[in-house]
Protein backbone atom coordinates (compact mmCIF):
# COMPACT_ATOMS: atom_id res chain seq x y z
CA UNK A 1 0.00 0.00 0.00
CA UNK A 2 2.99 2.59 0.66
CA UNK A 3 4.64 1.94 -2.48
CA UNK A 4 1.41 2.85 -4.66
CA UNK A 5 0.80 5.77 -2.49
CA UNK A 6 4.73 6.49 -2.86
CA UNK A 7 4.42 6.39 -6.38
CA UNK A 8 0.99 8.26 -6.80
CA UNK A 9 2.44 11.30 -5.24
CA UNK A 10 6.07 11.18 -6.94
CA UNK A 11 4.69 13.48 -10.31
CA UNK A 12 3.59 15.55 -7.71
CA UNK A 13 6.47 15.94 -5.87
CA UNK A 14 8.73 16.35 -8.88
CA UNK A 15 6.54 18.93 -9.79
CA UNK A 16 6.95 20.97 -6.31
CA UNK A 17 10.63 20.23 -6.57
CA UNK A 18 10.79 21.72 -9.81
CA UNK A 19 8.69 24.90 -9.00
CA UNK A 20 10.94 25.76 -5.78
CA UNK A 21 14.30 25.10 -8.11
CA UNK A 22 12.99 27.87 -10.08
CA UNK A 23 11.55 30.72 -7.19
CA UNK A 24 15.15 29.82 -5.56
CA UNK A 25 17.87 29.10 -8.23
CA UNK A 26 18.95 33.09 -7.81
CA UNK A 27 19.71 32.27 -4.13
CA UNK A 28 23.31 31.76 -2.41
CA UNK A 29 23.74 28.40 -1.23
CA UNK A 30 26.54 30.14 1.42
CA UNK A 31 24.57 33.49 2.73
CA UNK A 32 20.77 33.66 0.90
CA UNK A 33 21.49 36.52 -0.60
CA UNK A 34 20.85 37.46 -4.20
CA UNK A 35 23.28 35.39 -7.33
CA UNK A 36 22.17 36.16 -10.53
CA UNK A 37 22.77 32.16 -12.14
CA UNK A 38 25.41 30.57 -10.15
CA UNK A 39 24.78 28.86 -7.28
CA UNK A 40 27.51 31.28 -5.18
CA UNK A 41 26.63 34.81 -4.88
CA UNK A 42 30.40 36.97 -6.08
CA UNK A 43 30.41 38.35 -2.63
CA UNK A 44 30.60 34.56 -1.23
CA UNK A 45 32.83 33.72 -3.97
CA UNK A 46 35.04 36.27 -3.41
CA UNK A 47 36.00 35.31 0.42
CA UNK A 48 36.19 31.59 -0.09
CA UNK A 49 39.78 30.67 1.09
CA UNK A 50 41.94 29.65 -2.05
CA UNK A 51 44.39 27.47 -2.29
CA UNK A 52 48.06 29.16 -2.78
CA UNK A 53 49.80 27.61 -5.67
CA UNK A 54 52.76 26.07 -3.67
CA UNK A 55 51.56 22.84 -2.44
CA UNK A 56 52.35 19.20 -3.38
CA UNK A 57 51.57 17.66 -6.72
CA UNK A 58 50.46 14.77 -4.90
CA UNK A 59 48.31 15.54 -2.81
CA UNK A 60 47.56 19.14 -2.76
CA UNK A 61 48.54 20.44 0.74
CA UNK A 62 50.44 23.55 1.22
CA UNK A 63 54.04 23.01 0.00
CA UNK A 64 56.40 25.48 -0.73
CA UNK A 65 59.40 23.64 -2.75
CA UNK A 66 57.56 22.55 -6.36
CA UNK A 67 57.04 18.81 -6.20
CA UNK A 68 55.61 16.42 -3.82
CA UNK A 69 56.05 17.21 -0.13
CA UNK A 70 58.08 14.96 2.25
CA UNK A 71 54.96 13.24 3.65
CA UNK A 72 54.10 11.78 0.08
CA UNK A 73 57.42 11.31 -0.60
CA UNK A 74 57.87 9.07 2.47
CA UNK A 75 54.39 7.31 1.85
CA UNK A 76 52.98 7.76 -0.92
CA UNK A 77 49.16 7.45 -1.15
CA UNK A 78 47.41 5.25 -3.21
CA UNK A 79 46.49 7.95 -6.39
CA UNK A 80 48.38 10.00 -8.62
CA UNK A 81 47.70 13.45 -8.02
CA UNK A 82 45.11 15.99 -6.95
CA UNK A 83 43.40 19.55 -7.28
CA UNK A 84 42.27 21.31 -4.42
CA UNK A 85 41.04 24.77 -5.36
CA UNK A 86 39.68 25.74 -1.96
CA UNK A 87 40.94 25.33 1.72
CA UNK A 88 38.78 23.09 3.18
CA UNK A 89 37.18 25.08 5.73
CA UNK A 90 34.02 27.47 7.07
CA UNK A 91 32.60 27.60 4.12
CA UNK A 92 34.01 25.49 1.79
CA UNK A 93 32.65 22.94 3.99
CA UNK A 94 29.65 24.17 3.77
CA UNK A 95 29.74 24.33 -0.22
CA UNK A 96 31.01 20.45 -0.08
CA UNK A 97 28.02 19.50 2.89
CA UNK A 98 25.34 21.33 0.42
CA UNK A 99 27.36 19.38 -2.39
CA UNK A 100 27.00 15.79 -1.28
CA UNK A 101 23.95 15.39 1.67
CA UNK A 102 21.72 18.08 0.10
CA UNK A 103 21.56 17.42 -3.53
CA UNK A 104 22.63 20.63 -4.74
CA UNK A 105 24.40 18.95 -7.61
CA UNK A 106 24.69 22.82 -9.45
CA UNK A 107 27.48 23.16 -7.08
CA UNK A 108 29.85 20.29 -8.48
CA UNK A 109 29.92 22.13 -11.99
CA UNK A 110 30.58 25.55 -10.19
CA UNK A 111 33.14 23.80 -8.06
CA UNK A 112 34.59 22.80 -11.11
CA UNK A 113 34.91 25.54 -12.80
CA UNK A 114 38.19 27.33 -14.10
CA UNK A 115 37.61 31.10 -12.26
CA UNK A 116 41.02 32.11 -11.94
């Protein structure tokens, strides 16, 4: 009996889910505020803590000779290589949280991005 209710209501609720992606989709996943397309208003964007360019090839943690760091170097993990474009932190963890247990899946392509 739950399963046909389940799956009477599910047009429904795609529906509803569909509407609210539209009334929100120019809000800031970070502060609420107004962003015109992306899911990161620039303000937000703008104090997100970067990565500095001197870190390990391996796995991305601060690293001030070019290369791979001692750590890696000593034990090397188990992949190649890595990208970390953000410190992961206040809200960087909060853009990774919204990311993975919230569904906001317009946040991997942002993530992704090349915004140099």
């Amino acid at each position: 009996m739950f399963y046909s209710f389940k799956r009477a209501l599910a047009p429904a609720c795609q529906r509803a889910h569909k509407q609210l992606q539209r009334v929100f989709s120019g809000c800031c996943v970070l502060c609420q505020g107004h962003s015109d397309a992306a899911p990161v208003c620039a303000g937000c964007a703008r104090d997100l803590p970067r990565m500095s360019r001197d870190c390990c090839v391996r796995c991305a943690l601060p690293w001030s000779p070019p290369g791979q760091c001692a750590r890696c170097n000593r034990l090397p993990p188990a992949f190649d290589g890595s990208v970390a474009c953000y410190r992961y932190g206040f809200a960087s963890e909060q853009l990774i949280h919204a990311l993975k247990f919230q569904g906001q899946l317009a946040l991997g392509a942002w993530l992704g991005a090349d915004r140099k």
